[in-house]
Protein backbone atom coordinates (compact mmCIF):
# COMPACT_ATOMS: atom_id res chain seq x y z
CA UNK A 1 6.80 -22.67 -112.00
CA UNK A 2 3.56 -24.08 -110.15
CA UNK A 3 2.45 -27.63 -110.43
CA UNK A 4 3.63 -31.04 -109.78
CA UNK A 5 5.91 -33.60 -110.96
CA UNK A 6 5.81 -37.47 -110.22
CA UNK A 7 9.00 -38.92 -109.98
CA UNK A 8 8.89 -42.66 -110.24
CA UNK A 9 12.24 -44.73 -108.60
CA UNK A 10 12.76 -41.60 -106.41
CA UNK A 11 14.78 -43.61 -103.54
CA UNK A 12 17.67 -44.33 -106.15
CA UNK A 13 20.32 -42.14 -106.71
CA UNK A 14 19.11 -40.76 -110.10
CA UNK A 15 15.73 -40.31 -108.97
CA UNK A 16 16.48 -38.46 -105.84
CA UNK A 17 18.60 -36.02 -107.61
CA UNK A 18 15.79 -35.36 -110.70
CA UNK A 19 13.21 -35.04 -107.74
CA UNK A 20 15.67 -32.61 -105.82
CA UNK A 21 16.10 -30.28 -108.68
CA UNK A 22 12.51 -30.57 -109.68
CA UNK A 23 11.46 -29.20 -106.09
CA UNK A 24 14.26 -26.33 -106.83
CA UNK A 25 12.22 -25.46 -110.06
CA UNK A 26 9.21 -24.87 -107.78
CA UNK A 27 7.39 -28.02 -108.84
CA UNK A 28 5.53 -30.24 -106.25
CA UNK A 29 7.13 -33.86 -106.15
CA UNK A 30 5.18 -36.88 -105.68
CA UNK A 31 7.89 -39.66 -104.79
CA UNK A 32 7.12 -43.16 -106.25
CA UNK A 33 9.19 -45.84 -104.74
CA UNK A 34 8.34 -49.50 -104.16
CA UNK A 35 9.74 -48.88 -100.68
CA UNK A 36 10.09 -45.29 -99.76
CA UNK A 37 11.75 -44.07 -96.74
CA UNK A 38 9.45 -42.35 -93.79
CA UNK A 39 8.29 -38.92 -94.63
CA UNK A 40 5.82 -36.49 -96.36
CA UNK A 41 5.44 -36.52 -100.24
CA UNK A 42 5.61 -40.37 -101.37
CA UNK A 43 4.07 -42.61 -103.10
CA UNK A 44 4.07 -46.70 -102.40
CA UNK A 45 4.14 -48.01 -105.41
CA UNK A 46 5.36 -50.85 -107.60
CA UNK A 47 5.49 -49.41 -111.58
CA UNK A 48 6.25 -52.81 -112.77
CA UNK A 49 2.58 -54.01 -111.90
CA UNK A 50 -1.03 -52.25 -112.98
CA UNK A 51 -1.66 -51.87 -109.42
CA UNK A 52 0.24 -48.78 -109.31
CA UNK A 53 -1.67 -46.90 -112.17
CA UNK A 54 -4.57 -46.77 -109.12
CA UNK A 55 -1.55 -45.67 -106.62
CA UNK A 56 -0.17 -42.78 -108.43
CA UNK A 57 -3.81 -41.67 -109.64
CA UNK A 58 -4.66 -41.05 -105.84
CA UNK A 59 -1.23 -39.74 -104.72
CA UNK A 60 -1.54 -37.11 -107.68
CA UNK A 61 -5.72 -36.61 -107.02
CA UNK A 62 -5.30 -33.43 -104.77
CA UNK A 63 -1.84 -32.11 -105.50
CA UNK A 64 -1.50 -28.50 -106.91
CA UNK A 65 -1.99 -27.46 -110.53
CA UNK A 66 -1.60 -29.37 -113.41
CA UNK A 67 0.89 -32.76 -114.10
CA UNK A 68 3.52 -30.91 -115.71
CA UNK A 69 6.33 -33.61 -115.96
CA UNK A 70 6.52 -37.55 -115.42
CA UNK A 71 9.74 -39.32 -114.84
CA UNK A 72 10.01 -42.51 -115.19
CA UNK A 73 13.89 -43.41 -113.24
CA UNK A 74 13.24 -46.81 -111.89
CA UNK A 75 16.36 -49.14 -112.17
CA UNK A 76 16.40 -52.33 -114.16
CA UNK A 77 17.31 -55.29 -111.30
CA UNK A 78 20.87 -57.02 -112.36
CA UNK A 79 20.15 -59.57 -114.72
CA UNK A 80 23.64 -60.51 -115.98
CA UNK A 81 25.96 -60.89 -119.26
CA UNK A 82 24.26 -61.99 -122.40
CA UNK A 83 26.15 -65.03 -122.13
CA UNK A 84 24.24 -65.93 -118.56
CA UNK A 85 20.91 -63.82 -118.25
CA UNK A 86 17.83 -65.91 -117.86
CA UNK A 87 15.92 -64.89 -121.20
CA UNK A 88 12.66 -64.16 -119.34
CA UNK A 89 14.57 -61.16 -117.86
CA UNK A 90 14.17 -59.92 -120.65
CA UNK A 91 10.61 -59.58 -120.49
CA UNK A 92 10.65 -58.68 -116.79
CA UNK A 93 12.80 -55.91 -117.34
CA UNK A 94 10.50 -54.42 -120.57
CA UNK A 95 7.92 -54.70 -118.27
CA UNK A 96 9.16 -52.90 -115.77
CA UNK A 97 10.88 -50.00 -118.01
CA UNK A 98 7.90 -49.63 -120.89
CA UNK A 99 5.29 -50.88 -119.23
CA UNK A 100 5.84 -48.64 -116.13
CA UNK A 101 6.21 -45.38 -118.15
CA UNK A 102 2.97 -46.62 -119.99
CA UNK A 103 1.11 -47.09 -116.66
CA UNK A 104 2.42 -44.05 -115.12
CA UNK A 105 1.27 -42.14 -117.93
CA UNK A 106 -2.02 -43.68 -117.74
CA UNK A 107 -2.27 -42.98 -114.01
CA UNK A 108 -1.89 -39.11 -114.82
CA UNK A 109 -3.68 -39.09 -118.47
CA UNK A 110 -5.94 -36.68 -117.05
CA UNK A 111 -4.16 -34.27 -115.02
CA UNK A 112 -1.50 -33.38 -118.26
CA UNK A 113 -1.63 -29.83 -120.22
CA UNK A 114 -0.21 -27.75 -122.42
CA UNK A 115 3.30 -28.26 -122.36
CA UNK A 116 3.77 -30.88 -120.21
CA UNK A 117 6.50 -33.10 -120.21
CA UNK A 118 6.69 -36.98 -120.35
CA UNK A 119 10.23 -37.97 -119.39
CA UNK A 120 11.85 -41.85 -119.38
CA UNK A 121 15.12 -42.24 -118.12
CA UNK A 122 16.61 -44.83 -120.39
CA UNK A 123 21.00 -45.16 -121.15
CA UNK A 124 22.88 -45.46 -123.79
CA UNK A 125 23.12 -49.33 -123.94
CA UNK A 126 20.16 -48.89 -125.86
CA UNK A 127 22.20 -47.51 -128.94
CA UNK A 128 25.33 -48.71 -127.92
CA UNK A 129 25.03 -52.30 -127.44
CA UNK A 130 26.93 -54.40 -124.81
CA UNK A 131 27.02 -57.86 -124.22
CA UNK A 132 27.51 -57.06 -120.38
CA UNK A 133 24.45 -55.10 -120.58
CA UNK A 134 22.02 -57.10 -122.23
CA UNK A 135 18.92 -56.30 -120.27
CA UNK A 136 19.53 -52.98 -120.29
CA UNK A 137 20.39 -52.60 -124.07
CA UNK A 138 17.49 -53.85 -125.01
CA UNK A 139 15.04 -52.36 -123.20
CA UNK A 140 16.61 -49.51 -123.60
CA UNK A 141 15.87 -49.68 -127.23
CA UNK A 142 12.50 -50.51 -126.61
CA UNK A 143 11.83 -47.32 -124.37
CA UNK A 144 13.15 -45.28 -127.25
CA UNK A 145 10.20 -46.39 -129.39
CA UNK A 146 7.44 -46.43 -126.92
CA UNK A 147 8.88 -42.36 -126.22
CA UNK A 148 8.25 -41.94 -129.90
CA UNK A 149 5.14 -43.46 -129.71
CA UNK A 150 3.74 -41.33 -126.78
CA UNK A 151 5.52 -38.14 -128.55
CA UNK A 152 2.95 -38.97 -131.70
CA UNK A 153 -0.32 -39.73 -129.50
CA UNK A 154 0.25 -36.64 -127.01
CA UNK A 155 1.51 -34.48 -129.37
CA UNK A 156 -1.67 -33.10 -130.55
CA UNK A 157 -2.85 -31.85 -126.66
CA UNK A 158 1.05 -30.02 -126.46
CA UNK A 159 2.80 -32.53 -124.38
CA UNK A 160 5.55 -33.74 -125.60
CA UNK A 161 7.78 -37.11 -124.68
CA UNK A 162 11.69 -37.25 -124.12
CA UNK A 163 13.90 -39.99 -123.47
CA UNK A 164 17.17 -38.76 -121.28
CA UNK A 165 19.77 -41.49 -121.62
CA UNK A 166 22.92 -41.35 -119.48
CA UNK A 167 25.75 -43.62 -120.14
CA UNK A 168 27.56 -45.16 -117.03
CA UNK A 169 26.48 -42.95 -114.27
CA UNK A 170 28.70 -42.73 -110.74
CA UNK A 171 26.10 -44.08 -108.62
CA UNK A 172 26.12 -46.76 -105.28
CA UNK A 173 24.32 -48.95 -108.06
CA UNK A 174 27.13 -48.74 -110.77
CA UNK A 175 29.32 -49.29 -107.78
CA UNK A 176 27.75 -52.54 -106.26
CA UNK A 177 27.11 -54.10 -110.07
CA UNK A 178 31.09 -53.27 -110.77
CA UNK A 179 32.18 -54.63 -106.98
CA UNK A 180 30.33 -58.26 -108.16
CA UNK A 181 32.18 -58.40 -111.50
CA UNK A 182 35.11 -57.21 -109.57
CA UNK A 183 34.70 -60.16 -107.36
CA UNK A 184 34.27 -62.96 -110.56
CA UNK A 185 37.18 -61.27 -112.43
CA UNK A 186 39.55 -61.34 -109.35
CA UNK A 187 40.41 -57.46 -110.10
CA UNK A 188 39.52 -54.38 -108.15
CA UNK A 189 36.85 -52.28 -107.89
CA UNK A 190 38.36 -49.58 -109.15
CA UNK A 191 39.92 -50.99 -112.19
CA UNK A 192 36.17 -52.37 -113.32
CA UNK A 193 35.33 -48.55 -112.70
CA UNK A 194 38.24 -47.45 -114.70
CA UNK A 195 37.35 -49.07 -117.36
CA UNK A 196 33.51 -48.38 -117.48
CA UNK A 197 34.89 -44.52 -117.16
CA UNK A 198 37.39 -45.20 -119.89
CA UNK A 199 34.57 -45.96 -122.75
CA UNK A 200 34.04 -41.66 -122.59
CA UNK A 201 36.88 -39.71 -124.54
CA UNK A 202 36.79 -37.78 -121.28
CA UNK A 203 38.07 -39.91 -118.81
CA UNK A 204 34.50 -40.12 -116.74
CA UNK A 205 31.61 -41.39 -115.42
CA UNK A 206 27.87 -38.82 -115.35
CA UNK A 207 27.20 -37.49 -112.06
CA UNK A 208 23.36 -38.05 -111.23
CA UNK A 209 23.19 -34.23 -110.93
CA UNK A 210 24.35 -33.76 -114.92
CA UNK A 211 21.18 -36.08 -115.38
CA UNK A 212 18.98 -34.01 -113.13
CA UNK A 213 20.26 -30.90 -115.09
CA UNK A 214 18.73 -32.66 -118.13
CA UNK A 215 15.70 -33.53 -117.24
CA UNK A 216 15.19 -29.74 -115.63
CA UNK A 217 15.87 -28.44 -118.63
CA UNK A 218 12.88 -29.99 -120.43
CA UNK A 219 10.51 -27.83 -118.26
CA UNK A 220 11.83 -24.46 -121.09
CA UNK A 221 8.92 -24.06 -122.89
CA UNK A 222 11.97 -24.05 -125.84
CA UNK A 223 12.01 -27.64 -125.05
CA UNK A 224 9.08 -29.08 -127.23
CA UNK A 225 11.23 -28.70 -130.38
CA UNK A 226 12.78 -31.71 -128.90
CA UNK A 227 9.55 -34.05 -128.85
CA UNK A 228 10.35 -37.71 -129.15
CA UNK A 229 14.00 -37.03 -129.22
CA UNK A 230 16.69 -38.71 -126.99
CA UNK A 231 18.93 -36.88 -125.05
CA UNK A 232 22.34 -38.33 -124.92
CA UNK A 233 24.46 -37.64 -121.55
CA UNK A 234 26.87 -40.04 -122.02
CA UNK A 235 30.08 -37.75 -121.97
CA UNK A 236 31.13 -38.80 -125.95
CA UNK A 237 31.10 -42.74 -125.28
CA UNK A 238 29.11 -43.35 -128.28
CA UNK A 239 31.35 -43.61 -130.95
CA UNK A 240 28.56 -44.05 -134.10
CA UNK A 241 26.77 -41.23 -136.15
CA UNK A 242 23.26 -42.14 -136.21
């Protein structure tokens, strides 16, 4: 497949691996990180303020074909418990989640075709609600509805929105946000991690390559039956229905 792909939060674990498999598809990746490490391909960016609609807009200006996917994999900063998070973090962290997929979208309105893909990485907090996730839960929720929203408005030029939401996924940043509530409980590491993996039937955490699988997988043409739909990769922990 020939074009590019703009990964957005491509330093983090998740990102790197969608951006790694993405390059395996044939697609050329432009890297959006606030701080990127040295090297061809990135992309200095912030998505969380409108200064970076300008940044991505000239990072994708000469690259190769059409946009054909966006990926919007930043992380949400560590906010805390409902019973402690500051409530503006809530509006930092919609910011940063909505509005960035909204401003990255923006930044390549022009450069999208037939069939391309707009992608948010979101998690199953967002249908699952936990009180130890409260930031993420809700904005979670949010991006589910601004996905269905873009799904409606792009739908008519053939691109098509998804929302890929992993559950717990083994990452250094599940690891360092289990390690501090390791610390306040006066338990282990790995017993916080035991128990985040024992909320799946199986027994596990997702690997950040079962959520780069995912997100490959929307490039099928097959895929735009699935417009505005969320993708659950969250290895059975939901429990509900609907």
């Amino acid at each position: 497949m020939t074009g590019t792909a703009v990964v957005v939060g491509a330093s983090g674990a998740l990102g790197s691996a969608i951006a790694d498999r993405l390059r395996a598809d044939g697609l050329h990746v432009v890297a959006v990180a606030r701080t990127p490490p040295v090297g061809d391909g990135w992309c200095t960016a912030d998505i969380g303020s409108d200064d970076s609609v300008a940044a991505v807009a000239a990072a994708v200006a000469d690259t190769p074909g059409p946009v054909r996917m966006v990926v919007q994999a930043a992380g949400l900063p560590a906010a805390g418990p409902l019973e402690r998070i500051e409530p503006d973090a809530l509006g930092r962290a919609v910011a940063l989640k909505c509005g960035g997929l909204l401003r990255l979208v923006r930044a390549v309105d022009d450069r999208l075709a037939d069939g391309s893909r707009i992608v948010a990485l979101g998690g199953h907090f967002g249908v699952e609600p936990a009180p130890y996730a409260c930031a993420a839960g809700v904005t979670n929720a949010g991006l589910a509805n601004l996905v269905r929203q873009l799904s409606i408005a792009y739908g008519p030029r053939g691109v098509t929105a998804h929302l890929v939401a992993p559950g717990p996924a083994d990452t250094p940043r599940l690891r360092g946000l289990s390690q501090d509530t390791a610390d306040e409980r006066g338990v282990t590491l790995d017993e916080v991690l035991a128990e985040r993996a024992a909320e799946s039937p199986l027994g596990r955490l997702v690997t950040p390559d079962e959520v780069a699988w995912a997100v490959g997988t929307l490039l099928d043409p097959h895929a735009g039956a699935l417009a505005g739909s969320t993708l659950s990769l969250d290895v059975g922990a939901r429990r509900g229905i609907f």
